[in-house]
C-alpha atoms as a PDB file:
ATOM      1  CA  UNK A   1       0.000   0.000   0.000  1.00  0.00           C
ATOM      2  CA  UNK A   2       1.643   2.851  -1.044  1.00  0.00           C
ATOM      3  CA  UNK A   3       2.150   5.771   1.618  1.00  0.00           C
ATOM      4  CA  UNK A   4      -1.213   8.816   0.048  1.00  0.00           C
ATOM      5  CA  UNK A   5      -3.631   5.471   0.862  1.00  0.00           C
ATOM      6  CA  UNK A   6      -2.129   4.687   4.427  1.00  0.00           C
ATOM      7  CA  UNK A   7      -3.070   8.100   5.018  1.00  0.00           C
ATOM      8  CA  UNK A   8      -6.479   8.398   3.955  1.00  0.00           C
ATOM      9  CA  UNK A   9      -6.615   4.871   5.987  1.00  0.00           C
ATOM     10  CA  UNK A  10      -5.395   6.176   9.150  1.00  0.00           C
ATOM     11  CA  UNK A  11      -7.538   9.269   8.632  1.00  0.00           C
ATOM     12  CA  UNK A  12     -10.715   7.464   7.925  1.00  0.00           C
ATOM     13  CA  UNK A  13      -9.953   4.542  11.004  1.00  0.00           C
ATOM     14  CA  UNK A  14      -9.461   8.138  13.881  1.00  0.00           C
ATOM     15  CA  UNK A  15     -12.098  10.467  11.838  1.00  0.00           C
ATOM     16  CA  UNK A  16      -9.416  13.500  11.901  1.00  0.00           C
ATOM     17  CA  UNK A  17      -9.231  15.607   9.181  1.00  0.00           C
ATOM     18  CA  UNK A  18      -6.720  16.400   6.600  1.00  0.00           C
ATOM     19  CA  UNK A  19      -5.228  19.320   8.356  1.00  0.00           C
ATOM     20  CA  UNK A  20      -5.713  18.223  11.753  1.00  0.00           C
ATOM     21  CA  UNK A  21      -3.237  15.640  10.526  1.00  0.00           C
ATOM     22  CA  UNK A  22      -0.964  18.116   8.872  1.00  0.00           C
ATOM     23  CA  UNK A  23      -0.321  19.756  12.317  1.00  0.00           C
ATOM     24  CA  UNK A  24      -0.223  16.731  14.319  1.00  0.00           C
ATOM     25  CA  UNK A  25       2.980  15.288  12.528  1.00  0.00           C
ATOM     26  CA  UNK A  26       4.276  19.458  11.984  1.00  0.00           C
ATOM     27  CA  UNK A  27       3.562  19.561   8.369  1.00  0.00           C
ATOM     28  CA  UNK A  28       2.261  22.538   6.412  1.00  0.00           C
ATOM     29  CA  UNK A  29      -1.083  21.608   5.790  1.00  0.00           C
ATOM     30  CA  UNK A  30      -0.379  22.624   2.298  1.00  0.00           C
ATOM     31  CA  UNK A  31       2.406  20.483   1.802  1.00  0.00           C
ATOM     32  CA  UNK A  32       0.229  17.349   3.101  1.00  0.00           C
ATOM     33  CA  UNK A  33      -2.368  18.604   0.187  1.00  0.00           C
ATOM     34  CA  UNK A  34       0.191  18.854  -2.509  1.00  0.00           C
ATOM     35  CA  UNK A  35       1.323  15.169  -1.677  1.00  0.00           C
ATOM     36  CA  UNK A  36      -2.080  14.109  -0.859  1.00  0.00           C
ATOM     37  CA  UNK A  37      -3.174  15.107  -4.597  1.00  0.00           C
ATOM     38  CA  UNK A  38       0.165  14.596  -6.771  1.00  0.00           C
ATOM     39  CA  UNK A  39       2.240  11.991  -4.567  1.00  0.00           C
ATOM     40  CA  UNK A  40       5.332  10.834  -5.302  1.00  0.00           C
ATOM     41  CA  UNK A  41       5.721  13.943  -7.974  1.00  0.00           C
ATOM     42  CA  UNK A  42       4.758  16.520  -5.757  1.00  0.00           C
ATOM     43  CA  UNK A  43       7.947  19.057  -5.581  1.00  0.00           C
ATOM     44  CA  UNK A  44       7.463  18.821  -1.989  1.00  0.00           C
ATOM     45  CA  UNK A  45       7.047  15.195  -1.390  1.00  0.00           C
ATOM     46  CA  UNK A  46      10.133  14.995   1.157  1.00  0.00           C
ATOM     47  CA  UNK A  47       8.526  17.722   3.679  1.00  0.00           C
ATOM     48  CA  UNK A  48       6.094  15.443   3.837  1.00  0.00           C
ATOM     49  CA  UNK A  49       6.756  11.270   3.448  1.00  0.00           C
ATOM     50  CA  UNK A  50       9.236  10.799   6.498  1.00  0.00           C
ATOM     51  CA  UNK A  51       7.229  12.579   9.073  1.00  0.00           C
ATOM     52  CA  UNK A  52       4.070  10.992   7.993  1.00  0.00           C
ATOM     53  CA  UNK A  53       5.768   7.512   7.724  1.00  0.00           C
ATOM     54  CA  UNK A  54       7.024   8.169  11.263  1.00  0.00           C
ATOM     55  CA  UNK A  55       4.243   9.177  12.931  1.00  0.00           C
ATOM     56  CA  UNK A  56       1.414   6.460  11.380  1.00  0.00           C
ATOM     57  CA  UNK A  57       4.519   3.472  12.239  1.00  0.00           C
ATOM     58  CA  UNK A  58       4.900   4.734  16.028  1.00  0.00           C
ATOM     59  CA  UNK A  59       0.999   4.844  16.450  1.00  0.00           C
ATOM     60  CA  UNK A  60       0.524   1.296  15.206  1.00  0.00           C
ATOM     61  CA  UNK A  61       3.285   0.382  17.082  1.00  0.00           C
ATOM     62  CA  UNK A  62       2.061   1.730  20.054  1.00  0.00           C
ATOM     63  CA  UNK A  63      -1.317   0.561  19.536  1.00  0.00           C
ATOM     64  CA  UNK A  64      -0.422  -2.831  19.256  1.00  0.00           C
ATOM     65  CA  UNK A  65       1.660  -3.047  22.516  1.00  0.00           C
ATOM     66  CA  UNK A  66      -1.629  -1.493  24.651  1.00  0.00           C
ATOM     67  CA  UNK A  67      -3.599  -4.385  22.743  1.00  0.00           C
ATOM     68  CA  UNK A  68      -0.811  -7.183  23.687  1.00  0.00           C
ATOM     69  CA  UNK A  69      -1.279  -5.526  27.430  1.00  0.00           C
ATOM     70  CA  UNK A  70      -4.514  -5.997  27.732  1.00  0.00           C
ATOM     71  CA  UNK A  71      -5.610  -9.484  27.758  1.00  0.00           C
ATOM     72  CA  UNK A  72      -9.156 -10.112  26.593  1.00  0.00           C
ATOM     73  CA  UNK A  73     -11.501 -11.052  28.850  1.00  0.00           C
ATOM     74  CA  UNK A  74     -12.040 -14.818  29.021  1.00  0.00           C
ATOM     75  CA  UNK A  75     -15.582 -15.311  31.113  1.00  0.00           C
ATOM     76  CA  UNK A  76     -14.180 -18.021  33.527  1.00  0.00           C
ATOM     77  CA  UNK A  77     -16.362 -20.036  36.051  1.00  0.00           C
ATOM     78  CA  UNK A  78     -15.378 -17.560  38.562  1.00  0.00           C
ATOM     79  CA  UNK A  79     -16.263 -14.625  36.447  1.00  0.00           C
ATOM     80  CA  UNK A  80     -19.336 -15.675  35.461  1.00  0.00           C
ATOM     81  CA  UNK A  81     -20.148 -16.851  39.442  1.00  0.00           C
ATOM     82  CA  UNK A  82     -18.805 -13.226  40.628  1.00  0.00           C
ATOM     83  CA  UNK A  83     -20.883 -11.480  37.734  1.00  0.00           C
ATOM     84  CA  UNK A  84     -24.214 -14.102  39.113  1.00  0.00           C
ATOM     85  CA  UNK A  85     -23.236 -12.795  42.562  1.00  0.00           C
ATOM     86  CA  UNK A  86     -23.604  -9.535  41.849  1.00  0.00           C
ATOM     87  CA  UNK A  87     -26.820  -9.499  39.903  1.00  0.00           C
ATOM     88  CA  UNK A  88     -28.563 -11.258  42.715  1.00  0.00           C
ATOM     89  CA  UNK A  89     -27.613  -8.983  45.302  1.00  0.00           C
ATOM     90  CA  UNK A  90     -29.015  -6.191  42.684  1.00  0.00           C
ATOM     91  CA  UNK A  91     -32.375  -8.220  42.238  1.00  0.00           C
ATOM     92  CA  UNK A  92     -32.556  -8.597  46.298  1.00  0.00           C
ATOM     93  CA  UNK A  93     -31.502  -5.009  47.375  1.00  0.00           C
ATOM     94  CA  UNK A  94     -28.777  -7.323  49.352  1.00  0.00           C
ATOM     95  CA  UNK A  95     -25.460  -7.275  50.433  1.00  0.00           C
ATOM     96  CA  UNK A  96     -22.698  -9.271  49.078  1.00  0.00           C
ATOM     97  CA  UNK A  97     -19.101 -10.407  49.511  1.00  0.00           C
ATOM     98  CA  UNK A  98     -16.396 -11.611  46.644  1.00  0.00           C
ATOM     99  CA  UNK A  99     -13.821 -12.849  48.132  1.00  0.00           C
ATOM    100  CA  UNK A 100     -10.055 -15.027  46.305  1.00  0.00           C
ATOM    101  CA  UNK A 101      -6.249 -14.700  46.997  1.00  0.00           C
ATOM    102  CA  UNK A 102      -4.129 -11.861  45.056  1.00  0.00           C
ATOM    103  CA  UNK A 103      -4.384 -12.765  41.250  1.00  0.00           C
ATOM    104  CA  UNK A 104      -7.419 -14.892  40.969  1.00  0.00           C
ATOM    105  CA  UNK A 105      -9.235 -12.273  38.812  1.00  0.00           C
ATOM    106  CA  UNK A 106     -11.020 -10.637  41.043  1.00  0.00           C
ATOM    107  CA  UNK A 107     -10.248  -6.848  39.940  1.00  0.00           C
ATOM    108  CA  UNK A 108     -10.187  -7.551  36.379  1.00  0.00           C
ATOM    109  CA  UNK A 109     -13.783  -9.456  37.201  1.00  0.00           C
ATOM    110  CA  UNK A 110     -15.320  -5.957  38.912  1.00  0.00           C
ATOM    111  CA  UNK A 111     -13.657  -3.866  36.508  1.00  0.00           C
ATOM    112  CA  UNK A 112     -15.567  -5.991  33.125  1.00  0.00           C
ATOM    113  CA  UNK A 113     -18.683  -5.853  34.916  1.00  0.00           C
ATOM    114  CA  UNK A 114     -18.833  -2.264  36.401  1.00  0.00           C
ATOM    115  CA  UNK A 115     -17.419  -1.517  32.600  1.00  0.00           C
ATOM    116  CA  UNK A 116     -20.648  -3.290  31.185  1.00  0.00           C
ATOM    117  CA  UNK A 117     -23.036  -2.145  33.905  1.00  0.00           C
ATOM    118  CA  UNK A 118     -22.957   1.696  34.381  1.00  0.00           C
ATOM    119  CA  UNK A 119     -25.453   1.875  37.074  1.00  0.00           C
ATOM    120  CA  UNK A 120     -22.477   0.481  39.168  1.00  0.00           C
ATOM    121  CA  UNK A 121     -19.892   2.241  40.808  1.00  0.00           C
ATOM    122  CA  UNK A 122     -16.486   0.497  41.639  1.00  0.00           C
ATOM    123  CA  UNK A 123     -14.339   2.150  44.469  1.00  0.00           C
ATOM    124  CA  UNK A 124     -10.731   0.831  45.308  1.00  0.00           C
ATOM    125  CA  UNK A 125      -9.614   1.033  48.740  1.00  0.00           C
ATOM    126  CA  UNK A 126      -6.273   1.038  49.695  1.00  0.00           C
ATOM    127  CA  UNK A 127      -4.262   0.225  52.899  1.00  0.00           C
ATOM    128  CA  UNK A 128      -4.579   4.239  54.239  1.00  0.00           C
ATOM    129  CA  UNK A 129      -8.011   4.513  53.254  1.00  0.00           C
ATOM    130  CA  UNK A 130     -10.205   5.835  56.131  1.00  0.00           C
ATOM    131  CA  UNK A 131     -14.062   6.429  56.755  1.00  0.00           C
ATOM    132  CA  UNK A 132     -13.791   9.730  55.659  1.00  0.00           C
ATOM    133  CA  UNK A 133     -11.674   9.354  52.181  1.00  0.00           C
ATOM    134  CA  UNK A 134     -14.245   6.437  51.565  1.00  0.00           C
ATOM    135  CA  UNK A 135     -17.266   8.175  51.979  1.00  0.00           C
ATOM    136  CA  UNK A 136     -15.716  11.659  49.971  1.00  0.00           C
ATOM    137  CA  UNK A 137     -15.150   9.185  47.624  1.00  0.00           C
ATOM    138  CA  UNK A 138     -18.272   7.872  47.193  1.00  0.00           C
ATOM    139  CA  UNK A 139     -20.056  11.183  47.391  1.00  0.00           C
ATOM    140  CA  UNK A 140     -18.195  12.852  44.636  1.00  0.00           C
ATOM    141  CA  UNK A 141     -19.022   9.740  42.368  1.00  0.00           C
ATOM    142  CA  UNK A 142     -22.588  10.162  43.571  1.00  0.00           C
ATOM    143  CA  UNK A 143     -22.461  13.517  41.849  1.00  0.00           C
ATOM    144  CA  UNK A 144     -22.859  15.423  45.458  1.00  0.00           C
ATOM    145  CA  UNK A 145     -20.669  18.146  46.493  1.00  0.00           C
ATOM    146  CA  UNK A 146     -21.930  17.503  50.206  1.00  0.00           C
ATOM    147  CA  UNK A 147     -19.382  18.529  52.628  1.00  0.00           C
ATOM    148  CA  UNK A 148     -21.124  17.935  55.797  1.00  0.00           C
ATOM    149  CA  UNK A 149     -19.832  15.501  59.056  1.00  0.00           C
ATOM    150  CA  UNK A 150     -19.121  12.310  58.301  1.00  0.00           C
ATOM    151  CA  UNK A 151     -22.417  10.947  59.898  1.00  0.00           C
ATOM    152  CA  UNK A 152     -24.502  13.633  57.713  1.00  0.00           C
ATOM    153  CA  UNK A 153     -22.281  12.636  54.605  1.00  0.00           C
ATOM    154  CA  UNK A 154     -23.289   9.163  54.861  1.00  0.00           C
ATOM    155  CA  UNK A 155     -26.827   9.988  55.223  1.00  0.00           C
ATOM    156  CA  UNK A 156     -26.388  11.874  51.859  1.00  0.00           C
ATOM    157  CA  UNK A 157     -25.057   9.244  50.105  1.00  0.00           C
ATOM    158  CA  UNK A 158     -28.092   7.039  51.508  1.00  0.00           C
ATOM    159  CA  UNK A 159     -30.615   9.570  50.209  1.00  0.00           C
ATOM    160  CA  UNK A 160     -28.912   9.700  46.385  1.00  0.00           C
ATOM    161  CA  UNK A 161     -28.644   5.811  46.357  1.00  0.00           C
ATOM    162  CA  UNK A 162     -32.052   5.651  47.426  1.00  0.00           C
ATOM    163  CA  UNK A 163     -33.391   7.634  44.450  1.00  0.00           C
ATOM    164  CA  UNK A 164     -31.516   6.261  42.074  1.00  0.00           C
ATOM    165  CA  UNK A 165     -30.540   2.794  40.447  1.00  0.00           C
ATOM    166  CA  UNK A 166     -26.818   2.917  40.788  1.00  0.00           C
ATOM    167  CA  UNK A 167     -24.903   0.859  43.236  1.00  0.00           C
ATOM    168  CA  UNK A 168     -21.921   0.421  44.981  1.00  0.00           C
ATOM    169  CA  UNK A 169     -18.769  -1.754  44.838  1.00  0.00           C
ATOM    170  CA  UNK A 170     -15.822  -1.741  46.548  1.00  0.00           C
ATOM    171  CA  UNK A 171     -12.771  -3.648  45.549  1.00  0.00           C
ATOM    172  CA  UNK A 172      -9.479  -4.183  47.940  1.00  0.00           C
ATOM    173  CA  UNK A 173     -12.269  -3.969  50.866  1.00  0.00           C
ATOM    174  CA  UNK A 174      -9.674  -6.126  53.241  1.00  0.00           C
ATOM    175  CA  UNK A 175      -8.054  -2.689  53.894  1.00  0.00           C
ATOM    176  CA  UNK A 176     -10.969  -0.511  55.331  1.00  0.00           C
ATOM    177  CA  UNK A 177     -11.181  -0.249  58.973  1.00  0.00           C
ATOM    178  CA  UNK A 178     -13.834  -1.355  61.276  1.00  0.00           C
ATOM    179  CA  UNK A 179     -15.759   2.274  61.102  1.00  0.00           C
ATOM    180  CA  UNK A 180     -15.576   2.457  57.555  1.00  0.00           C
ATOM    181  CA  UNK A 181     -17.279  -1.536  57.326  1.00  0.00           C
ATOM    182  CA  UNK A 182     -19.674   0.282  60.331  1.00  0.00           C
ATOM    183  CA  UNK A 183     -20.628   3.188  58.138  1.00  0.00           C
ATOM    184  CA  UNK A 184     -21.256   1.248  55.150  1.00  0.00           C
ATOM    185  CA  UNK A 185     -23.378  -0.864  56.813  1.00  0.00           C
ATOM    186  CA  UNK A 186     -25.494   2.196  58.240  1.00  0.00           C
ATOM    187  CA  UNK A 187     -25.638   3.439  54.768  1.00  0.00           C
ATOM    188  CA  UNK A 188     -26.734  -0.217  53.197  1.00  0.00           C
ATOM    189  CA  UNK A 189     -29.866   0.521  55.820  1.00  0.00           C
ATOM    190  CA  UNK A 190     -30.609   3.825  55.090  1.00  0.00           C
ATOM    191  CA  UNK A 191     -30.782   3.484  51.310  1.00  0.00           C
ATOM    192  CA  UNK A 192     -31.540  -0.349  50.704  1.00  0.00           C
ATOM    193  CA  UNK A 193     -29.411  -0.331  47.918  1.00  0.00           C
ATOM    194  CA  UNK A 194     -26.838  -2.789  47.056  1.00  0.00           C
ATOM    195  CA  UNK A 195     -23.698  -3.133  48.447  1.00  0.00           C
ATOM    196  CA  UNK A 196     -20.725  -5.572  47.259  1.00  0.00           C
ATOM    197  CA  UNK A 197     -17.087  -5.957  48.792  1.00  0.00           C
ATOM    198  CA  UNK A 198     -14.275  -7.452  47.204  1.00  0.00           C
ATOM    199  CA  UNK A 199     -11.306  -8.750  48.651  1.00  0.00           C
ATOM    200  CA  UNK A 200      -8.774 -10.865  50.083  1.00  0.00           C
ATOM    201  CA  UNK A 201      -9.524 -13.954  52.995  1.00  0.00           C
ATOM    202  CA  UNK A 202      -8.936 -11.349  55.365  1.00  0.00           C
ATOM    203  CA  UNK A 203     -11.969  -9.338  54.549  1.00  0.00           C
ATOM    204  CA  UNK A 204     -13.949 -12.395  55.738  1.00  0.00           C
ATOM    205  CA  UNK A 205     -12.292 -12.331  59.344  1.00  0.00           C
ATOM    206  CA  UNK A 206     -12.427  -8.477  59.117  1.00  0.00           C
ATOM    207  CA  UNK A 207     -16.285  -9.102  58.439  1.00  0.00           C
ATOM    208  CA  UNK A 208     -17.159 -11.834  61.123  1.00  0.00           C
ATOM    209  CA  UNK A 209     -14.416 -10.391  63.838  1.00  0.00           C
ATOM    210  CA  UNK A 210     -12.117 -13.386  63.288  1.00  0.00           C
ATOM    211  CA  UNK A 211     -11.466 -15.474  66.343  1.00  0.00           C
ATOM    212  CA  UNK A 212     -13.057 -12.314  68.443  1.00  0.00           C
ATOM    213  CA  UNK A 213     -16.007 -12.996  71.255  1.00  0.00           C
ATOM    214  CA  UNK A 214     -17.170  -9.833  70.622  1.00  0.00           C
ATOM    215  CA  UNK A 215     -20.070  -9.825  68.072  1.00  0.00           C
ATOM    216  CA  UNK A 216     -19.638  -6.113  66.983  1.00  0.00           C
ATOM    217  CA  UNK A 217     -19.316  -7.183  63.300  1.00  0.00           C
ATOM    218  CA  UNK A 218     -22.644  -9.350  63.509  1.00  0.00           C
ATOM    219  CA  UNK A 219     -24.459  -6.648  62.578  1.00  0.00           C
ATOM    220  CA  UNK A 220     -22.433  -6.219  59.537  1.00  0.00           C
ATOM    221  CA  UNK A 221     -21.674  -9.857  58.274  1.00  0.00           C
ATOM    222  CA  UNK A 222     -25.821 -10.980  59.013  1.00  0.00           C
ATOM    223  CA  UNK A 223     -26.376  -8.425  56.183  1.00  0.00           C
ATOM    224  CA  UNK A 224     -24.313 -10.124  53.832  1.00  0.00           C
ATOM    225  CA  UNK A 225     -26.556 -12.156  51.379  1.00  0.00           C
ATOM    226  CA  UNK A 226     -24.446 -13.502  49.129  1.00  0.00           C
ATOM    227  CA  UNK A 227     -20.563 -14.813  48.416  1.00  0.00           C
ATOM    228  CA  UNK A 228     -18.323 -16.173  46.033  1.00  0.00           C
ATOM    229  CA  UNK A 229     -14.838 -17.217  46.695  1.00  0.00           C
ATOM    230  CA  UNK A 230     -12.699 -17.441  43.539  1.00  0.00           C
ATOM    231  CA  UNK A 231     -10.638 -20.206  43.007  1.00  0.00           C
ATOM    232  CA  UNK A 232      -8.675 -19.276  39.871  1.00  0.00           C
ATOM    233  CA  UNK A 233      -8.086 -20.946  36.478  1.00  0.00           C
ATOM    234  CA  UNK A 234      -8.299 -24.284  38.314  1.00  0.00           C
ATOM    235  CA  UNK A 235     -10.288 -26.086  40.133  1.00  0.00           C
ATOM    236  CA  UNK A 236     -11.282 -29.121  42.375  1.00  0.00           C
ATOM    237  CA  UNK A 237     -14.330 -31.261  41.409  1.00  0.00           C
ATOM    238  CA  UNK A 238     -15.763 -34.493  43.152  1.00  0.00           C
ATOM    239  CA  UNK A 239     -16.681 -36.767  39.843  1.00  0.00           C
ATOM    240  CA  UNK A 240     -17.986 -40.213  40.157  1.00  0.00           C
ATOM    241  CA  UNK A 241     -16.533 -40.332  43.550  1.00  0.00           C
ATOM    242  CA  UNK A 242     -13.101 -39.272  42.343  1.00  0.00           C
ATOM    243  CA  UNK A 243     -11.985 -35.715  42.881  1.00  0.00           C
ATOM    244  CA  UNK A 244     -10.526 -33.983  39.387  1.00  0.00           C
ATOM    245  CA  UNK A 245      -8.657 -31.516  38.296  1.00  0.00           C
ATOM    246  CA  UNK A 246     -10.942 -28.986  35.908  1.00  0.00           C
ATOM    247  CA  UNK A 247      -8.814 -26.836  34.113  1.00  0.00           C
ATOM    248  CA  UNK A 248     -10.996 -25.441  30.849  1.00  0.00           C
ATOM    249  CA  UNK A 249     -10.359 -22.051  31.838  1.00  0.00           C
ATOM    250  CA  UNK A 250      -6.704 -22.078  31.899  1.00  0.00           C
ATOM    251  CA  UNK A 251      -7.153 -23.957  28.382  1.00  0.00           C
ATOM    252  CA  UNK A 252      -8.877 -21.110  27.510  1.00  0.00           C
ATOM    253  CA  UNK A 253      -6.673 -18.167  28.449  1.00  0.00           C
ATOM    254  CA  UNK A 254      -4.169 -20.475  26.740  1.00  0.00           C
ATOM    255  CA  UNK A 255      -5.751 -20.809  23.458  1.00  0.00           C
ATOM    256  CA  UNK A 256      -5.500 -16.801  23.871  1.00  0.00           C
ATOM    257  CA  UNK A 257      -1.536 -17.177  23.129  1.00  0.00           C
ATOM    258  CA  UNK A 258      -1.828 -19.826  20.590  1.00  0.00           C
ATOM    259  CA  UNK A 259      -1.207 -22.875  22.624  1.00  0.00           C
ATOM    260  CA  UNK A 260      -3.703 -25.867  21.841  1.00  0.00           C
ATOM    261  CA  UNK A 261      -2.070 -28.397  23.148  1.00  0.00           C
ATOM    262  CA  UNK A 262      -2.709 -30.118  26.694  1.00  0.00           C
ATOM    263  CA  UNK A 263       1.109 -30.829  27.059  1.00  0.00           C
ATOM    264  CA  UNK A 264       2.330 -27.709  27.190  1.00  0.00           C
ATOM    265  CA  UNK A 265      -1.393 -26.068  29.030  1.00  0.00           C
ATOM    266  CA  UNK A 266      -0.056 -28.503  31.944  1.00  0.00           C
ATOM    267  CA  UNK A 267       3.542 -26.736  32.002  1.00  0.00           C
ATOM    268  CA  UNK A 268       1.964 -23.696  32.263  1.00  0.00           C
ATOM    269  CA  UNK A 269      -0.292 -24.341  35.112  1.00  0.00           C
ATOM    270  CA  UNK A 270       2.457 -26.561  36.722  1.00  0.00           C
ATOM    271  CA  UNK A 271       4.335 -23.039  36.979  1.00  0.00           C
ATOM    272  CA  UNK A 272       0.972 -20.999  38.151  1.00  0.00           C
ATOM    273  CA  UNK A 273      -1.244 -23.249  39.908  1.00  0.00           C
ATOM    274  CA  UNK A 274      -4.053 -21.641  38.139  1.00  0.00           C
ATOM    275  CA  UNK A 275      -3.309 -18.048  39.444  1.00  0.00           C
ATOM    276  CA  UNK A 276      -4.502 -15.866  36.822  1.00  0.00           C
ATOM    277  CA  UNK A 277      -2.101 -13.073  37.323  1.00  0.00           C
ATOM    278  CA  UNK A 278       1.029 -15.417  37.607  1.00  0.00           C
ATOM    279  CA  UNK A 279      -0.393 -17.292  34.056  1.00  0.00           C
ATOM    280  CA  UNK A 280      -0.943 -14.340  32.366  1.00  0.00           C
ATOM    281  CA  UNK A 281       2.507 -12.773  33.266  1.00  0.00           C
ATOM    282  CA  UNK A 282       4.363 -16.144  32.244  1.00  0.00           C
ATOM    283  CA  UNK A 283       2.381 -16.538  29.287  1.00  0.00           C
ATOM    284  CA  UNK A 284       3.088 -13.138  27.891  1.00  0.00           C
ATOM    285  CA  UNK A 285       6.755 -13.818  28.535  1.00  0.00           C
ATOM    286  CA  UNK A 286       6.875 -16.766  27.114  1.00  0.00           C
ATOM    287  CA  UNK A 287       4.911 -15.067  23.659  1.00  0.00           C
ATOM    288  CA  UNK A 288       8.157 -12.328  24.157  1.00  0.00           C
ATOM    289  CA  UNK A 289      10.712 -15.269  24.209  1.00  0.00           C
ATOM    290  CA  UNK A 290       9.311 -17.231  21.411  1.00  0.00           C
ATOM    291  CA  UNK A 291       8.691 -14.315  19.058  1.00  0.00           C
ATOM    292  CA  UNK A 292      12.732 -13.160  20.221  1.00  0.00           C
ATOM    293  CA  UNK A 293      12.884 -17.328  19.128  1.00  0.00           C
ATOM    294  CA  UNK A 294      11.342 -17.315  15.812  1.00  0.00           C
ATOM    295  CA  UNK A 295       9.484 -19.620  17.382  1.00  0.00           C
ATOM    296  CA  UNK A 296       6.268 -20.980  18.876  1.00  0.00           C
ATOM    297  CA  UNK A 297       5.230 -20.970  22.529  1.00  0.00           C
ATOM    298  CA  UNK A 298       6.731 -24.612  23.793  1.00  0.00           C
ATOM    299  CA  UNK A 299       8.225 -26.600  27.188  1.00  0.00           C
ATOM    300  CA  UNK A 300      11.382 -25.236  26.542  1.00  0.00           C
ATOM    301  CA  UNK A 301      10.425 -21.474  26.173  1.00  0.00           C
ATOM    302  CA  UNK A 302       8.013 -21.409  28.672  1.00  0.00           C
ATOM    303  CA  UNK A 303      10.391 -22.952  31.473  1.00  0.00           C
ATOM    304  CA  UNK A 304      13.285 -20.221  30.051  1.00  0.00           C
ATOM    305  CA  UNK A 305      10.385 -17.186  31.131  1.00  0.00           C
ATOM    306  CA  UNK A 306      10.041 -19.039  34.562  1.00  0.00           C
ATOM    307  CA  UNK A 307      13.361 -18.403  35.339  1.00  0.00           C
ATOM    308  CA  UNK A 308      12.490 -14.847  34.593  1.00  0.00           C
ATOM    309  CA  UNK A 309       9.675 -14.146  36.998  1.00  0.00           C
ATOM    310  CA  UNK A 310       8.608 -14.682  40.505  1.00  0.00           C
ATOM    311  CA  UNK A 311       6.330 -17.156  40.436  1.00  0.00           C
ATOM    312  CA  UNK A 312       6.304 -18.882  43.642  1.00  0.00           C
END
């Protein structure tokens, strides 16, 4: 394809115009319309060809490394138990809890469904998160510039969630403190509207009071409606009275990388035990290696990118 057609390609595929495109790689705009009409005889064809060339390469370029980054979304058992999970809770006004160790999917899980369901609202805590941030937080997403207490804040957010169809979900919820659970709980009551935290094992035993005699978190966890505990790419199943291995998701996020057969699927989850984070990282590493190769993804290459990551 000769350079005038890439061009009109490129400017047809991001709907800019002619000139727009002229300043954007620092062209006259009458130089680009010379070339664009008279190509490669245009007197000023060299004012023009290299910094087009240049600039359409490092887009495409760039474009395809965000693609390779983002792994499509492969709608595992787990995903499509957390997404169930989550839609119940909705139908029952409830409360609900997803819980799985770092890099089962649980984040990228949220993140397709609040992407696909825009009545939700997904909130990630962090380890200094307090009451107040949280609640901020979930006002200014509410659309309120309230700047009341904290008690009157909440009571805000109640009000809007009660009015309206939108939701909230909070992901990394193992790191909010007791008052922040306590709050959330008050505003659950006030507005009867959904409610779902994500997080690690520990938001369980943050949730029930762990090992505690005190029952101050009762009031909180005999809310909760619904749970799902992921399990990863892998999983245990009792079949006629044996207990198997299922592993069609990790075949799946496989067959994303071009690898079809079982022999080297087992290597890989060998390596990850069905984590989806650590089989995702390892199997992009291994597509680096084996393209570096000339190769495809096999035993060999995949057990070279082990010795690259941390994996255990």
């Amino acid at each position: 394809m000769d350079l005038q057609s890439q061009i009109l390609e490129f400017l047809e595929a991001q709907g800019i115009s002619q000139n727009r495109f002229a300043k954007t790689i620092g062209v006259n705009p009458a130089y680009l319309s010379g070339y664009m009409q008279q190509g490669d005889d245009y007197q000023y064809k060299d004012k023009v060809i290299a910094p087009a060339k240049t600039y359409i390469a490092n887009y495409i370029e760039k474009t395809s490394k965000r693609k390779e980054a983002e792994l499509e979304f492969v709608m595992t058992r787990d995903a499509k138990s957390v997404f169930a999970v989550i839609e119940w809770a909705v139908m029952d006004e409830d409360m609900a809890v997803i819980v799985g160790k770092a890099g089962t999917g649980k984040s990228r899980t949220l993140r397709e469904f609040a992407k696909n369901h825009p009545e939700s609202i997904l909130i990630e805590a962090t380890i200094s998160t307090t009451a107040r941030d949280l609640f901020k937080k979930i006002a200014e997403l509410l659309g309120s510039q309230y700047k009341g207490s904290l008690d009157l804040t909440v009571r805000e957010c109640a009000s809007i969630l009660q009015k309206s169809e939108k939701f909230i979900i909070i992901d990394e919820a193992e790191h909010l403190p007791y008052r922040a659970l306590e709050l959330l709980r008050r505003m659950y009551d006030f507005s009867k509207s959904p409610l779902i935290l994500a997080g690690t094992k520990k938001l369980i035993k943050n949730l029930t009071g762990g090992e505690s005699d005190y029952d101050e978190y009762e009031q909180l966890s005999s809310r909760v409606g619904g749970k799902w505990i992921l399990q990863g790419l892998t999983y245990a199943k009792e079949s006629e009275g044996k207990v198997v291995e299922i592993d069609d998701d990790l075949k799946a996020v496989c067959k994303l990388f071009g690898i079809n057969d079982i022999a080297t699927a087992k290597t890989i989850k060998q390596f990850t035990k069905g984590n989806f984070r650590k089989t995702e990282k390892l199997l992009k590493r291994s597509e680096r290696l084996a393209k570096s190769y000339g190769t495809e993804i096999t035993k060999d290459v995949i057990e070279t990118a082990v010795e690259m990551l941390l994996l255990r």
